[in-house]
C-alpha atoms as a PDB file:
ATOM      1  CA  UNK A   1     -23.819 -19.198  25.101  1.00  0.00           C
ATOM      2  CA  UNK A   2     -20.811 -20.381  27.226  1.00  0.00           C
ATOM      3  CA  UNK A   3     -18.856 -17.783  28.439  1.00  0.00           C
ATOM      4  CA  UNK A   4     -14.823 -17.547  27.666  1.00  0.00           C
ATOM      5  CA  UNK A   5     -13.806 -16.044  30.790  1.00  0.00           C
ATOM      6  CA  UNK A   6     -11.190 -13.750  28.239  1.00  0.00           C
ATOM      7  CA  UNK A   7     -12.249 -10.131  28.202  1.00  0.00           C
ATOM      8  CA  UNK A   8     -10.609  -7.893  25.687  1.00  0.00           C
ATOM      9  CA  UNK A   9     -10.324  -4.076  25.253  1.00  0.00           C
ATOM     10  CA  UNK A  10     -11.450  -2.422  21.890  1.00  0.00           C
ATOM     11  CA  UNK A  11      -8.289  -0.664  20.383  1.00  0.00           C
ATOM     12  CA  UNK A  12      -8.389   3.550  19.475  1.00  0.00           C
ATOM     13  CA  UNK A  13      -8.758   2.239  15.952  1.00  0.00           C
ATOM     14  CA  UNK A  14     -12.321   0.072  16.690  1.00  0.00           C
ATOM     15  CA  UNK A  15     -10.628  -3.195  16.588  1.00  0.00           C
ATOM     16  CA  UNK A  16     -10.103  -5.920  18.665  1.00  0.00           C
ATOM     17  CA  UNK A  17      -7.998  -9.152  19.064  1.00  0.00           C
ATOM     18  CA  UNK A  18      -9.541 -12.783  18.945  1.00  0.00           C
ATOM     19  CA  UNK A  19      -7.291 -14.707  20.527  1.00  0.00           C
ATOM     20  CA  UNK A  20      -5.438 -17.575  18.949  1.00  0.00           C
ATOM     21  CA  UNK A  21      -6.735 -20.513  21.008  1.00  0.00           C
ATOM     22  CA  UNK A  22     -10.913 -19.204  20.146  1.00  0.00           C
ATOM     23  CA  UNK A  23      -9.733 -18.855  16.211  1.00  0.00           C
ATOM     24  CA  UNK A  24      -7.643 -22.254  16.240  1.00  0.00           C
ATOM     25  CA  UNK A  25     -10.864 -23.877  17.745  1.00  0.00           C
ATOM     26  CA  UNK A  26     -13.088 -22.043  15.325  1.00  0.00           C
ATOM     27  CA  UNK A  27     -11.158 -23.219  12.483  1.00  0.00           C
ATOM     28  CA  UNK A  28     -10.197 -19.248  11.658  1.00  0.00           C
ATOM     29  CA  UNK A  29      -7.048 -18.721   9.664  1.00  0.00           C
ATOM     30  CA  UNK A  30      -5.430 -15.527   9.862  1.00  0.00           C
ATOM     31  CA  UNK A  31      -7.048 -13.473   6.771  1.00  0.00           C
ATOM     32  CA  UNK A  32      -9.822 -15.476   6.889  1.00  0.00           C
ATOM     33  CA  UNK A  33     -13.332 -13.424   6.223  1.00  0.00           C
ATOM     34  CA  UNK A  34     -15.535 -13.429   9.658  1.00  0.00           C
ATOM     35  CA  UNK A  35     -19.473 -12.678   9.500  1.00  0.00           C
ATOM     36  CA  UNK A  36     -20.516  -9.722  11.728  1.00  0.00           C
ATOM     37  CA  UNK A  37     -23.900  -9.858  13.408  1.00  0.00           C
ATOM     38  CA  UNK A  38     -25.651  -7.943  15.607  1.00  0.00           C
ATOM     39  CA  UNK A  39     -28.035  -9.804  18.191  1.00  0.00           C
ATOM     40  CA  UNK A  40     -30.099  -7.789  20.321  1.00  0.00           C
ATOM     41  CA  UNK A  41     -27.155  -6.251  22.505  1.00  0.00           C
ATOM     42  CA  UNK A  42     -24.680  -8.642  21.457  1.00  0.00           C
ATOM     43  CA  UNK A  43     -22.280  -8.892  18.795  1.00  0.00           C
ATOM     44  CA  UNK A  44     -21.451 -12.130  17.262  1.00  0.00           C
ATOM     45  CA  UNK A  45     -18.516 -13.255  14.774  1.00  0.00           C
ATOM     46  CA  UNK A  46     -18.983 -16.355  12.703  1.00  0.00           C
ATOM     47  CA  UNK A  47     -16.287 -17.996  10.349  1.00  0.00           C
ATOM     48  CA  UNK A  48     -17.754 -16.790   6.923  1.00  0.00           C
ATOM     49  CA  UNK A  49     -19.270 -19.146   4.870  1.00  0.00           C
ATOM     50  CA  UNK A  50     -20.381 -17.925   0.959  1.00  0.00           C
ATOM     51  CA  UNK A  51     -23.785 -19.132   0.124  1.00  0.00           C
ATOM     52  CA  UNK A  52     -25.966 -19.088  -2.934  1.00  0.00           C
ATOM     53  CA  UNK A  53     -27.522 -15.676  -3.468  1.00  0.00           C
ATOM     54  CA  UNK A  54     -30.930 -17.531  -4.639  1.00  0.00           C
ATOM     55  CA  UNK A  55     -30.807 -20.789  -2.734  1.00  0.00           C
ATOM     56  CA  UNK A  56     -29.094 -20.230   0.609  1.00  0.00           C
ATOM     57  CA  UNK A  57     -27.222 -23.483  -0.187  1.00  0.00           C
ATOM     58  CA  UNK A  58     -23.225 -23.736   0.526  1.00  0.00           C
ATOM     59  CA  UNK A  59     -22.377 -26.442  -1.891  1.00  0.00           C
ATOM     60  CA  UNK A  60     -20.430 -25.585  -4.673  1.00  0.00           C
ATOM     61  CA  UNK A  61     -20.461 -21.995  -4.336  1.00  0.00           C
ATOM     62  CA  UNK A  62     -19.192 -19.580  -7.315  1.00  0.00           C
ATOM     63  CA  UNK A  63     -18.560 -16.271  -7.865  1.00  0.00           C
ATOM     64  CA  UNK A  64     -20.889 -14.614 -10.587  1.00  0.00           C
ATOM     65  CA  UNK A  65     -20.947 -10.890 -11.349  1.00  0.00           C
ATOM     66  CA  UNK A  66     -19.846 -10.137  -7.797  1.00  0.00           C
ATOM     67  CA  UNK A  67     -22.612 -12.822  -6.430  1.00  0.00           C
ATOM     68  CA  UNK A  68     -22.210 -15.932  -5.040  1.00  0.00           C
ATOM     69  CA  UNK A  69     -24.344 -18.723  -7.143  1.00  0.00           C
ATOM     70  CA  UNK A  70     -24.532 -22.772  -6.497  1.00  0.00           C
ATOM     71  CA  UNK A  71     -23.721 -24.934  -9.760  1.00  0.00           C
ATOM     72  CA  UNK A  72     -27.348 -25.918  -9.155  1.00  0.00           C
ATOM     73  CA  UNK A  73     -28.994 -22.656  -9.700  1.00  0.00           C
ATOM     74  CA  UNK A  74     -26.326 -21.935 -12.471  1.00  0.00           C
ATOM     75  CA  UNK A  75     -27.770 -24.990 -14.101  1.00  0.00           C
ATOM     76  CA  UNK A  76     -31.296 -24.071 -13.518  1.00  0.00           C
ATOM     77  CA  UNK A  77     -30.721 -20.611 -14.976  1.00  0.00           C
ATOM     78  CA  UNK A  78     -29.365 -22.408 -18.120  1.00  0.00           C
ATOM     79  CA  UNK A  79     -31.742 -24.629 -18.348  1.00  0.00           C
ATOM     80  CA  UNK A  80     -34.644 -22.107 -18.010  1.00  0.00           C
ATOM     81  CA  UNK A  81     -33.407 -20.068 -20.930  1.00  0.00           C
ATOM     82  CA  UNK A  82     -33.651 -22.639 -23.224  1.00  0.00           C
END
């Protein structure tokens, strides 16, 4: 992991500011959703990416019932009730 050399404070609120040039070069629009993870003592935000609730897979993601469900395991389902 290559360090940024840009150090941040955490706000009274719990937030804190990525800056503009790590979000441009992340490809992070304002109001875009971020992924929080926690890695041993390290927290790390991703750029949020849906994925299939069965498959994992990030192709052609919809939203079902509040899940997230690939037009492939949509199509499975409907063929396996037939």
């Amino acid at each position: 992991m290559k360090s940024t050399g840009i150090v941040r404070n955490i706000d009274e609120l719990g937030r804190i500011v990525v800056p503009k040039e790590i979000r441009q070069r992340m490809g992070i629009a304002n109001n875009d959703p971020v992924e929080i993870y926690i890695e041993g003592d390290k927290v790390i935000l991703t750029k949020y990416t849906p994925v299939c609730h069965f498959c994992g897979s990030d192709s052609e993601v919809c939203d079902f019932k509040g899940k997230k469900i690939c037009k492939s395991c949509i199509s499975d389902i409907i063929n396996s009730t037939k």
